[in-house]
Each structure stands twice: as C-alpha cells, then as structure tokens.
Protein backbone atom coordinates (compact mmCIF):
# COMPACT_ATOMS: atom_id res chain seq x y z
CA UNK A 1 -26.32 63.08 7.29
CA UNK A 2 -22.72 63.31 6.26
CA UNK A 3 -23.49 65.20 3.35
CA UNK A 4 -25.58 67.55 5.05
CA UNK A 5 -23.50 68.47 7.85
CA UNK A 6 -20.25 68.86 4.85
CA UNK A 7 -22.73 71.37 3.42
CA UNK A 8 -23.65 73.45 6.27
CA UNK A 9 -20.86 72.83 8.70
CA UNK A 10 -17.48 72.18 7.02
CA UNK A 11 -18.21 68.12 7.87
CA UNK A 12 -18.81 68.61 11.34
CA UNK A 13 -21.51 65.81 12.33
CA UNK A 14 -21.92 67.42 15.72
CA UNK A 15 -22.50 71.12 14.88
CA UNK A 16 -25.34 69.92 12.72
CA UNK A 17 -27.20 68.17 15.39
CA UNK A 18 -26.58 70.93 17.52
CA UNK A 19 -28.40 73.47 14.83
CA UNK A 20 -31.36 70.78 14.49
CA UNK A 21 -31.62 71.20 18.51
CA UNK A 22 -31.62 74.51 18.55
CA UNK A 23 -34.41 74.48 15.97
CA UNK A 24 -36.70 72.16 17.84
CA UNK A 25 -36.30 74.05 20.77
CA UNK A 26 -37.19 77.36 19.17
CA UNK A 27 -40.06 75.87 17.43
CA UNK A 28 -41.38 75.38 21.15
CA UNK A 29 -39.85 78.21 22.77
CA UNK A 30 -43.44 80.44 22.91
CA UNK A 31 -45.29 77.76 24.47
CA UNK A 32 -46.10 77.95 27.99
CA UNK A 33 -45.51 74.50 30.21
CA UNK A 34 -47.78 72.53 31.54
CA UNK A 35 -49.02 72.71 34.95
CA UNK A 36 -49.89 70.11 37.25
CA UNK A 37 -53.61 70.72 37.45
CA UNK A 38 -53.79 69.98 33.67
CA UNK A 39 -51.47 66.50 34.08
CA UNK A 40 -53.89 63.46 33.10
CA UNK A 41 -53.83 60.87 36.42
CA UNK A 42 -51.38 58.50 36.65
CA UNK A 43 -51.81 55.37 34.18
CA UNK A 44 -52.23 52.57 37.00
CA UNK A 45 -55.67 54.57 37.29
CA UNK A 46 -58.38 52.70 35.19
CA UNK A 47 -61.83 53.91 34.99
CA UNK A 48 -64.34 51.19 34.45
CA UNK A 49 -66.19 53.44 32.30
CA UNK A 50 -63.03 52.75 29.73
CA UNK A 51 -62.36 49.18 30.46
CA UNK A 52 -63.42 47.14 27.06
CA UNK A 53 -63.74 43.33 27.46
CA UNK A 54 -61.82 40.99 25.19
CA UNK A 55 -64.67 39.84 24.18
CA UNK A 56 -66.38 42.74 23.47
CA UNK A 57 -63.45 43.65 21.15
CA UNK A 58 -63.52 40.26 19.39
CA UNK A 59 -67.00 40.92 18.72
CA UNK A 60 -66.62 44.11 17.00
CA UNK A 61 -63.79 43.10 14.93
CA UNK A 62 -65.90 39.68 13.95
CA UNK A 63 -68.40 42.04 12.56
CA UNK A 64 -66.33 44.40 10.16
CA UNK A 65 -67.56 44.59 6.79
CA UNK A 66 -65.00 42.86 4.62
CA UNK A 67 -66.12 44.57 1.52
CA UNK A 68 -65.68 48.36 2.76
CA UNK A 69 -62.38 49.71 1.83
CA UNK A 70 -59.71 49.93 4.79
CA UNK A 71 -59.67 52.70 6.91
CA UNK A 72 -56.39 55.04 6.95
CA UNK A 73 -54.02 52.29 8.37
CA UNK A 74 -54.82 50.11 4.94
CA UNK A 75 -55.41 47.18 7.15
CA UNK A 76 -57.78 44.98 5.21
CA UNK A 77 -61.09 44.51 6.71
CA UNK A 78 -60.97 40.62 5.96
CA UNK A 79 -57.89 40.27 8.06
CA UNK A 80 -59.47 42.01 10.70
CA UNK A 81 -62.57 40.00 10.74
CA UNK A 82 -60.71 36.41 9.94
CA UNK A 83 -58.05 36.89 12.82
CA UNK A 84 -60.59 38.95 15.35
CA UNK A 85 -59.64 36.01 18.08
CA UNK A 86 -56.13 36.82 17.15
CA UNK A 87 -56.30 40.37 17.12
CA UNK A 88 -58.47 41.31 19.95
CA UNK A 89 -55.78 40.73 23.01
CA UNK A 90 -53.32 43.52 21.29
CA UNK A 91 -56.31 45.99 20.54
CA UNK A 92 -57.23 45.64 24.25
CA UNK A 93 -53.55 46.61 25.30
CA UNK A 94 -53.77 50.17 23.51
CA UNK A 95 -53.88 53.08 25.42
C-alpha cells in the first residue's frame, strides 16, 4: 500500500485512500437508492414456509453422493456426509 500511494501520491497513505473512495463512490453514483417499499422485513420475521428442521438438514447432508465431485466451495462430499450430525446446526444458522 506504501508503494502504491509513493507512486501516485508522493507517499501520502491518506490521499490514496481518499482516491479509492472517491472511486467507489463514483462507481455507484448513477444508481438510484432504495426505497422503503422495496426494504425486505425485518430479520426477527421468520416465515414457516422457510424454517428447515435440523433434522431435515442432517438428512440431506447424510445422503450426498460421496463420489460426485464437490460443488464450487470444493468441500468434499464425504466430509459432508461423514460429519452431517456435525454440520447440520451451522447450515441451519445461514441466512
């Protein structure tokens, strides 16, 4: 970062964040803001309809094919389906 700001701003750290602002805020600068009819409701609000049970979760993970290839996190199936018990409190959590 040092090097970069000695480049472009004679070694000043804090001119060179300021430029990197200023670009992120330009790259946003023709989009319109949001207005509250288009906010999602608040999180405390859970539908039933997207409630999953642990157990439900446990039982898909159980199930993955171990010899498929891993999907685009590289997670290995096999760890997947050997630590499903583990696993299927944290998968629950996600939002």
């Amino acid at each position: 970062m040092i090097g970069l700001a000695s480049h472009l701003h004679d070694g000043d750290v804090h001119a060179l964040a300021d430029s990197i602002n200023r670009f992120f805020q330009g790259v946003a600068a023709d989009l319109s803001s949001l207005d509250d009819s288009s906010t999602p409701p608040p999180c405390d609000i859970v539908l039933n309809e997207f409630t999953i049970s642990l157990a439900d979760v446990e039982c898909k993970l159980s199930r993955v094919k171990v010899y498929k290839a891993p999907g685009p996190d590289g997670l290995s199936n096999w760890l997947l389906c050997d630590f499903s018990s583990h696993l299927a409190g944290p998968v629950c959590t996600i939002t």
